[in-house]
PDB file of N, CA and C in Angstrom:
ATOM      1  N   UNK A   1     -25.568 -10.553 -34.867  1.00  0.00           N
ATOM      2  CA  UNK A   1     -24.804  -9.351 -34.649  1.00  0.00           C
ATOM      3  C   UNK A   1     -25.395  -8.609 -33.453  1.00  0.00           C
ATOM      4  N   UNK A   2     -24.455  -8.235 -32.533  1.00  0.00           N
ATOM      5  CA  UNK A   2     -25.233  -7.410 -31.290  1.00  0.00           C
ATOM      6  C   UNK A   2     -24.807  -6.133 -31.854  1.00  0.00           C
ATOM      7  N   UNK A   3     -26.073  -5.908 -31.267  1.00  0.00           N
ATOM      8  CA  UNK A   3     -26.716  -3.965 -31.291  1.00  0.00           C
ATOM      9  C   UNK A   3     -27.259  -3.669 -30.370  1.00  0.00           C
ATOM     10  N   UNK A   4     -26.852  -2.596 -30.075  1.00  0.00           N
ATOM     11  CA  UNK A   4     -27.525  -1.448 -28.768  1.00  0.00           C
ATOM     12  C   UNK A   4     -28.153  -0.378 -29.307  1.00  0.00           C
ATOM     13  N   UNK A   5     -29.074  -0.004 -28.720  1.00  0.00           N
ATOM     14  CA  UNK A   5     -30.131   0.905 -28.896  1.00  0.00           C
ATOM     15  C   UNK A   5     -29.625   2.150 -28.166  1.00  0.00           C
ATOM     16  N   UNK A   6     -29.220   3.283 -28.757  1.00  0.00           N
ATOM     17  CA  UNK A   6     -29.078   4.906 -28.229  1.00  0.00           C
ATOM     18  C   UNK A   6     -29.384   5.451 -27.946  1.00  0.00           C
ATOM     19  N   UNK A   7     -30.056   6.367 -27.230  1.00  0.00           N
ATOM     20  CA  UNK A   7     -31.037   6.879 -27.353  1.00  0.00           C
ATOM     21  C   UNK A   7     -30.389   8.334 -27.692  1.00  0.00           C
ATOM     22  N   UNK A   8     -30.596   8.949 -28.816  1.00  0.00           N
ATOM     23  CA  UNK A   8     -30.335  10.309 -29.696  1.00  0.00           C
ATOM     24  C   UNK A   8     -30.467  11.477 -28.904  1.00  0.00           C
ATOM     25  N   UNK A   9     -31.456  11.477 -28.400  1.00  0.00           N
ATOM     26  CA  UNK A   9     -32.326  12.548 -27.981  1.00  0.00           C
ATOM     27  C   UNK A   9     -33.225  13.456 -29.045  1.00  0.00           C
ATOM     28  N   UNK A  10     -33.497  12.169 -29.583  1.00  0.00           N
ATOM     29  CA  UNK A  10     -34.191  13.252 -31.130  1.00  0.00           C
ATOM     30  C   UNK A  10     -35.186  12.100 -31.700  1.00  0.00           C
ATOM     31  N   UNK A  11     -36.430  12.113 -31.722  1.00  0.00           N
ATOM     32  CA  UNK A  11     -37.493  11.531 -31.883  1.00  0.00           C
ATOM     33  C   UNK A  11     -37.254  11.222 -33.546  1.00  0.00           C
ATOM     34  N   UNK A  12     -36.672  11.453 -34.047  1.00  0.00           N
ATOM     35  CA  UNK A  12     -37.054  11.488 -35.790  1.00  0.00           C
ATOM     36  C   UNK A  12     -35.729  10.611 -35.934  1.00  0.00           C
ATOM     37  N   UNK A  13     -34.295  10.408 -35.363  1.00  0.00           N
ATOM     38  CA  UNK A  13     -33.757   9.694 -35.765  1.00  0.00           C
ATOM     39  C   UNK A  13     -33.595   8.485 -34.670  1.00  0.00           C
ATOM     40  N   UNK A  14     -33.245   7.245 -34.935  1.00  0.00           N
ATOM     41  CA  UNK A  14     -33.021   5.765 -33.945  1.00  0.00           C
ATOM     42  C   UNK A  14     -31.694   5.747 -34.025  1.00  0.00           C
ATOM     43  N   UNK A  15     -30.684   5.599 -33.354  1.00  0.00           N
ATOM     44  CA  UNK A  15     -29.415   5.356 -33.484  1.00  0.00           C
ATOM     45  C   UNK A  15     -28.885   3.756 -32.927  1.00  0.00           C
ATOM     46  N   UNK A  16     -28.688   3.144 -33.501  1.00  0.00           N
ATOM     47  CA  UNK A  16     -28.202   1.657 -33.588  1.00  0.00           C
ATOM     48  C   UNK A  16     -26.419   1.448 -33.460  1.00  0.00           C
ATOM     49  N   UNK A  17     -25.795   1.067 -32.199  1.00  0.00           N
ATOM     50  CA  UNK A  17     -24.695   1.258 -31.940  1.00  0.00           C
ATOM     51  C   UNK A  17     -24.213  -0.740 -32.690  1.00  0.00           C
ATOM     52  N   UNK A  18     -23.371  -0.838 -33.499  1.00  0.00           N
ATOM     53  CA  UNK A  18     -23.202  -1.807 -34.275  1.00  0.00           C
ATOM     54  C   UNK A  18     -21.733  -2.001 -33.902  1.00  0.00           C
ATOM     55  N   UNK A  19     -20.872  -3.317 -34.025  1.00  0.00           N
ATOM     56  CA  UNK A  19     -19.740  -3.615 -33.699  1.00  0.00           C
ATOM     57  C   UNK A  19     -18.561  -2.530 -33.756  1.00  0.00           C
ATOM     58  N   UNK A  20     -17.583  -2.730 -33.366  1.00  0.00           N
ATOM     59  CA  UNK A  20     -16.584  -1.402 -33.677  1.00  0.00           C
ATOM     60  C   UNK A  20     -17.041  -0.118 -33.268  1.00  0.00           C
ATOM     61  N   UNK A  21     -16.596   1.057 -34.091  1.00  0.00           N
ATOM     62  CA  UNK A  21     -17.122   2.039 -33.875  1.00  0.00           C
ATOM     63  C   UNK A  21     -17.884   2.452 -35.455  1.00  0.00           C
ATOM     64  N   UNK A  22     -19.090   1.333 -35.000  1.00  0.00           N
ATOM     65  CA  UNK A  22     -20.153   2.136 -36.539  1.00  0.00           C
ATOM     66  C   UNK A  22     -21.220   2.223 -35.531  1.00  0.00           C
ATOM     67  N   UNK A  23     -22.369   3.028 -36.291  1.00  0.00           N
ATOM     68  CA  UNK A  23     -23.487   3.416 -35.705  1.00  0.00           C
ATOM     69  C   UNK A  23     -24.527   3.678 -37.326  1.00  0.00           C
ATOM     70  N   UNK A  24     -25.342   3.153 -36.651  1.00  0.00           N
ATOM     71  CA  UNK A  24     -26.801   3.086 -38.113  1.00  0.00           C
ATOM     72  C   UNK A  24     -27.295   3.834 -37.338  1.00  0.00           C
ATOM     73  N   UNK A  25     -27.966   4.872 -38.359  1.00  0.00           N
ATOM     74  CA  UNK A  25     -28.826   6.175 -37.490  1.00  0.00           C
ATOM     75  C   UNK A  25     -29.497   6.009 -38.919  1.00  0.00           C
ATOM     76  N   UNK A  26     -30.823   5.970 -38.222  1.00  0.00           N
ATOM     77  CA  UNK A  26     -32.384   5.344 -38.918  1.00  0.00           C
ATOM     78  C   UNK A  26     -33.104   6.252 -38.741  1.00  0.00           C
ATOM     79  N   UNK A  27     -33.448   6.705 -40.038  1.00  0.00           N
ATOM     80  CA  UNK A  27     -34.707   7.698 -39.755  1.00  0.00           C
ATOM     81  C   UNK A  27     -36.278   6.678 -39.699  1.00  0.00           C
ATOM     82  N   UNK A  28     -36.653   6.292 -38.941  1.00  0.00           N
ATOM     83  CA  UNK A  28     -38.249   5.682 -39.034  1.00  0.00           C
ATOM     84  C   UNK A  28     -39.057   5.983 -39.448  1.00  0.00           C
ATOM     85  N   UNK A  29     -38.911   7.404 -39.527  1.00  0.00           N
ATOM     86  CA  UNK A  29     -40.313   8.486 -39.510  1.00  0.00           C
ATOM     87  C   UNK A  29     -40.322   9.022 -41.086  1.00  0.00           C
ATOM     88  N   UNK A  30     -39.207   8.582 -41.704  1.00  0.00           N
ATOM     89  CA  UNK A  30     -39.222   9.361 -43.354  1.00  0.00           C
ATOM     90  C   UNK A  30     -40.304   8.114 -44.319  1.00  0.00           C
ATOM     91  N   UNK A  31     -40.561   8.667 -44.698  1.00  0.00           N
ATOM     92  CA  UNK A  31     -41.541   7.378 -45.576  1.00  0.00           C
ATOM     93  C   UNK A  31     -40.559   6.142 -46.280  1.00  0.00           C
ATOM     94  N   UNK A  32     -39.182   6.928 -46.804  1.00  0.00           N
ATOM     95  CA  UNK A  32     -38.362   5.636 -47.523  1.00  0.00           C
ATOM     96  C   UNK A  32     -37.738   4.831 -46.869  1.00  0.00           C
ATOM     97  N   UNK A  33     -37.988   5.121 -45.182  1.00  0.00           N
ATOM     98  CA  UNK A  33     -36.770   4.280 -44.110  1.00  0.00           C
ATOM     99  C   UNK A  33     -35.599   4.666 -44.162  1.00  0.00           C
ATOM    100  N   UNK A  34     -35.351   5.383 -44.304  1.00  0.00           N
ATOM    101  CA  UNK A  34     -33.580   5.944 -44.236  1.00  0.00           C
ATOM    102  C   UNK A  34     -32.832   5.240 -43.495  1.00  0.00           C
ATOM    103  N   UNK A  35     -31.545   4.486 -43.779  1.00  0.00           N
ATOM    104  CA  UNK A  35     -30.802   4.185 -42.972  1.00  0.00           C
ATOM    105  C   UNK A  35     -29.078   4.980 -43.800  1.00  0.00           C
ATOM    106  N   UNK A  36     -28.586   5.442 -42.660  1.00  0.00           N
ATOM    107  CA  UNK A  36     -27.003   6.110 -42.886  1.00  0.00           C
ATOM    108  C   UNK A  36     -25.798   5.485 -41.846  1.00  0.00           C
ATOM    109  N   UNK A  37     -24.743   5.332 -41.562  1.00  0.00           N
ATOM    110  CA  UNK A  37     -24.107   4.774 -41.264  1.00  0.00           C
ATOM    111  C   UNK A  37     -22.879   5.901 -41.094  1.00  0.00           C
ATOM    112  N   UNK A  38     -22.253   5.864 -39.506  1.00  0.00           N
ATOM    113  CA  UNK A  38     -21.686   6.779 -39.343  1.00  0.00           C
ATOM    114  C   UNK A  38     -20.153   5.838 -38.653  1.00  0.00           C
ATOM    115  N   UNK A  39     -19.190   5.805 -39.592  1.00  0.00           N
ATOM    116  CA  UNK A  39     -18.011   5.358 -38.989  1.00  0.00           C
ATOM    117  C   UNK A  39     -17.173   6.064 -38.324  1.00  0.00           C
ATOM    118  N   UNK A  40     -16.383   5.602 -36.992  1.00  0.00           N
ATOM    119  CA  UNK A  40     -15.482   7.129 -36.702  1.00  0.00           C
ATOM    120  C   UNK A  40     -14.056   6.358 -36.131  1.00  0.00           C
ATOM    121  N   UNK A  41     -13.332   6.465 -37.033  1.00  0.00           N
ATOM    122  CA  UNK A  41     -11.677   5.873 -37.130  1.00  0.00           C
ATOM    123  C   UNK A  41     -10.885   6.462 -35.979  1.00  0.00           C
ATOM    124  N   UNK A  42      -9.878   6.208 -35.868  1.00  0.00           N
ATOM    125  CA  UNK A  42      -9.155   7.229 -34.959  1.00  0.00           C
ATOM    126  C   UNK A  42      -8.228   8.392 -35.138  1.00  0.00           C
ATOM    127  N   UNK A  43      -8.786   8.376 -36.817  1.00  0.00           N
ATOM    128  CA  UNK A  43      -7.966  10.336 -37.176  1.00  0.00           C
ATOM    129  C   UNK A  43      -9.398  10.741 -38.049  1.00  0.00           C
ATOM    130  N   UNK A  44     -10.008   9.490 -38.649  1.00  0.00           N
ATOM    131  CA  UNK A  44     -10.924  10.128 -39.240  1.00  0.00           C
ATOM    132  C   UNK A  44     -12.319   9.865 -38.723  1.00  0.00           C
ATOM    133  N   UNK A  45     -13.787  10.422 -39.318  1.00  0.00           N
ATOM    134  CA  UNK A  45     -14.829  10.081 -39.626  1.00  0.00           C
ATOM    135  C   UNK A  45     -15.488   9.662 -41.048  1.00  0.00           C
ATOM    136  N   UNK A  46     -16.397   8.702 -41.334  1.00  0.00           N
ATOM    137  CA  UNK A  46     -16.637   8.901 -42.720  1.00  0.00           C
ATOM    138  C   UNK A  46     -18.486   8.928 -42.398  1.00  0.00           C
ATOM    139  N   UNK A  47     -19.277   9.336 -43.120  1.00  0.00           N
ATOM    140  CA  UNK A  47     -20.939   9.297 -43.010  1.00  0.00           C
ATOM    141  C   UNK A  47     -21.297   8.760 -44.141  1.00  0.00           C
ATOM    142  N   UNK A  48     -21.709   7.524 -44.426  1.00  0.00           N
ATOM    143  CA  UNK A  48     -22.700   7.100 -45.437  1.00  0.00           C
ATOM    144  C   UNK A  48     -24.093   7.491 -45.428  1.00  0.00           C
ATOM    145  N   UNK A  49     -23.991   8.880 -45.914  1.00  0.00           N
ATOM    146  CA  UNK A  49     -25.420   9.542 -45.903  1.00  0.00           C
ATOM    147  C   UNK A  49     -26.395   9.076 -46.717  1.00  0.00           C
ATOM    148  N   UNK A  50     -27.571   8.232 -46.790  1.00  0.00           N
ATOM    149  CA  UNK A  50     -28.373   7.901 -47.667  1.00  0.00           C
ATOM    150  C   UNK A  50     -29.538   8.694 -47.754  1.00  0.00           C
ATOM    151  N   UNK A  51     -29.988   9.601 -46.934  1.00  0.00           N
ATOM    152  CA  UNK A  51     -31.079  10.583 -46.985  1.00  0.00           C
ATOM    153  C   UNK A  51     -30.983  11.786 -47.054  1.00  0.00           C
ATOM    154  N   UNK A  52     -31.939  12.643 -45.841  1.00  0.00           N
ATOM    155  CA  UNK A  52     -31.705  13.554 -45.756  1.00  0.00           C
ATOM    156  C   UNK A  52     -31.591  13.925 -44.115  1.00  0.00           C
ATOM    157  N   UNK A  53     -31.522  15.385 -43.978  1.00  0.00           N
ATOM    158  CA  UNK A  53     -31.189  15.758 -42.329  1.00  0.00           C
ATOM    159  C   UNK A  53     -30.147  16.342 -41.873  1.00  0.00           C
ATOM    160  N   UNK A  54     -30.169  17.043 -40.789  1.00  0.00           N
ATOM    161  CA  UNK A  54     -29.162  17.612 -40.086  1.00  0.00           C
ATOM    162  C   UNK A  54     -28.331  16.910 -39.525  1.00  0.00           C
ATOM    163  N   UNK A  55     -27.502  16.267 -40.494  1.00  0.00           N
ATOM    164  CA  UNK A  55     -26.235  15.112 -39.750  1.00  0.00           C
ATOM    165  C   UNK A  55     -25.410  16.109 -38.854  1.00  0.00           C
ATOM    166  N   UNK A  56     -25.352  17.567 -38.921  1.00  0.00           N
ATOM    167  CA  UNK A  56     -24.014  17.586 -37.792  1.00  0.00           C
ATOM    168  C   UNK A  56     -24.644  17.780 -36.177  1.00  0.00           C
ATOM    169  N   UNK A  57     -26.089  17.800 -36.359  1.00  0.00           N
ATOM    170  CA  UNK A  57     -26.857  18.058 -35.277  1.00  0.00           C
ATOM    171  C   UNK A  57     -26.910  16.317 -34.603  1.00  0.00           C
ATOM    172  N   UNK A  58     -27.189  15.966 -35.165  1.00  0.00           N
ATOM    173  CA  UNK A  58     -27.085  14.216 -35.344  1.00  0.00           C
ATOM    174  C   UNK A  58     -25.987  13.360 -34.793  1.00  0.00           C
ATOM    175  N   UNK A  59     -24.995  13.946 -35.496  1.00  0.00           N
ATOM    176  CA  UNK A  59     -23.437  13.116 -35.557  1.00  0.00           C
ATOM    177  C   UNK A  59     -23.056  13.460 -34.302  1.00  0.00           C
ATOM    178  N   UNK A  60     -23.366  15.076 -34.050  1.00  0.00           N
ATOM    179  CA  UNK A  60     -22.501  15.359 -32.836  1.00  0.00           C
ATOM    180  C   UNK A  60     -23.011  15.141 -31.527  1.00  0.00           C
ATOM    181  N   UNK A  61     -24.080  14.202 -31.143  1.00  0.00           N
ATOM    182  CA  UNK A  61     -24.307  13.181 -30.010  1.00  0.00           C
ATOM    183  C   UNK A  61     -23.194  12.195 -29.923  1.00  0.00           C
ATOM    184  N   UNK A  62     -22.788  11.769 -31.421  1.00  0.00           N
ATOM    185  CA  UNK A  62     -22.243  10.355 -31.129  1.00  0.00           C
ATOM    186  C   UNK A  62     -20.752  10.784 -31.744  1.00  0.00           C
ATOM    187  N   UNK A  63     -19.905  11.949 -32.019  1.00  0.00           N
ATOM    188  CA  UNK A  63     -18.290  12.058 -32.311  1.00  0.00           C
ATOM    189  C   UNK A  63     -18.420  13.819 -31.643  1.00  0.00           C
ATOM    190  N   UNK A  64     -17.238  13.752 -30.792  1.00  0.00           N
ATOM    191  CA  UNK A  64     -16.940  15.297 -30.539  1.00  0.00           C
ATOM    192  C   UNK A  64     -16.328  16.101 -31.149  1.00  0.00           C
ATOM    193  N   UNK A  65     -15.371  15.244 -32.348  1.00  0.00           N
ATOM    194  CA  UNK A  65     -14.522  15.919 -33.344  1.00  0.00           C
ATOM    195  C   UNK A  65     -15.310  16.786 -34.077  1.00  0.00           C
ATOM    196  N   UNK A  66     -14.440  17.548 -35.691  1.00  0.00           N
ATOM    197  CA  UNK A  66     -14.931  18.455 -36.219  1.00  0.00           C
ATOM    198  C   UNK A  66     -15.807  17.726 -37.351  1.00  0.00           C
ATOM    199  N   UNK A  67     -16.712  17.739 -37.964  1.00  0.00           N
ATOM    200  CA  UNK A  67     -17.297  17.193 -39.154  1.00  0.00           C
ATOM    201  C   UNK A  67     -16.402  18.021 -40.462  1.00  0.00           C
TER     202      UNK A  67
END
């Protein structure tokens, strides 16, 4: 599977650009490894949030829409 590497602008999360329009945004730095998964359709968004964090600070590098 090809993946591209993002760069966030945010040291605490990794953002992993994955086929389509998904994106794995990895926390490294949390002790449990966080991984969340951010899909963005073309009316909607959905966030498979598995941790914790400021997803709209987060999200809104990678969707300009509204959360």
């Amino acid at each position: 599977m090809k993946q591209e590497i993002i760069d966030s602008g945010n040291e605490w999360f990794d953002v992993i650009k994955l086929p389509g329009n998904v994106y794995a945004i990895v926390e490294e730095g949390h002790i449990q490894n966080v991984r969340s998964f951010l899909i963005i359709g073309s009316k909607n968004i959905l966030l498979f949030d598995t941790g914790i964090g400021n997803w709209q600070y987060q999200g809104s590098s990678l969707y300009s829409g509204t959360f």
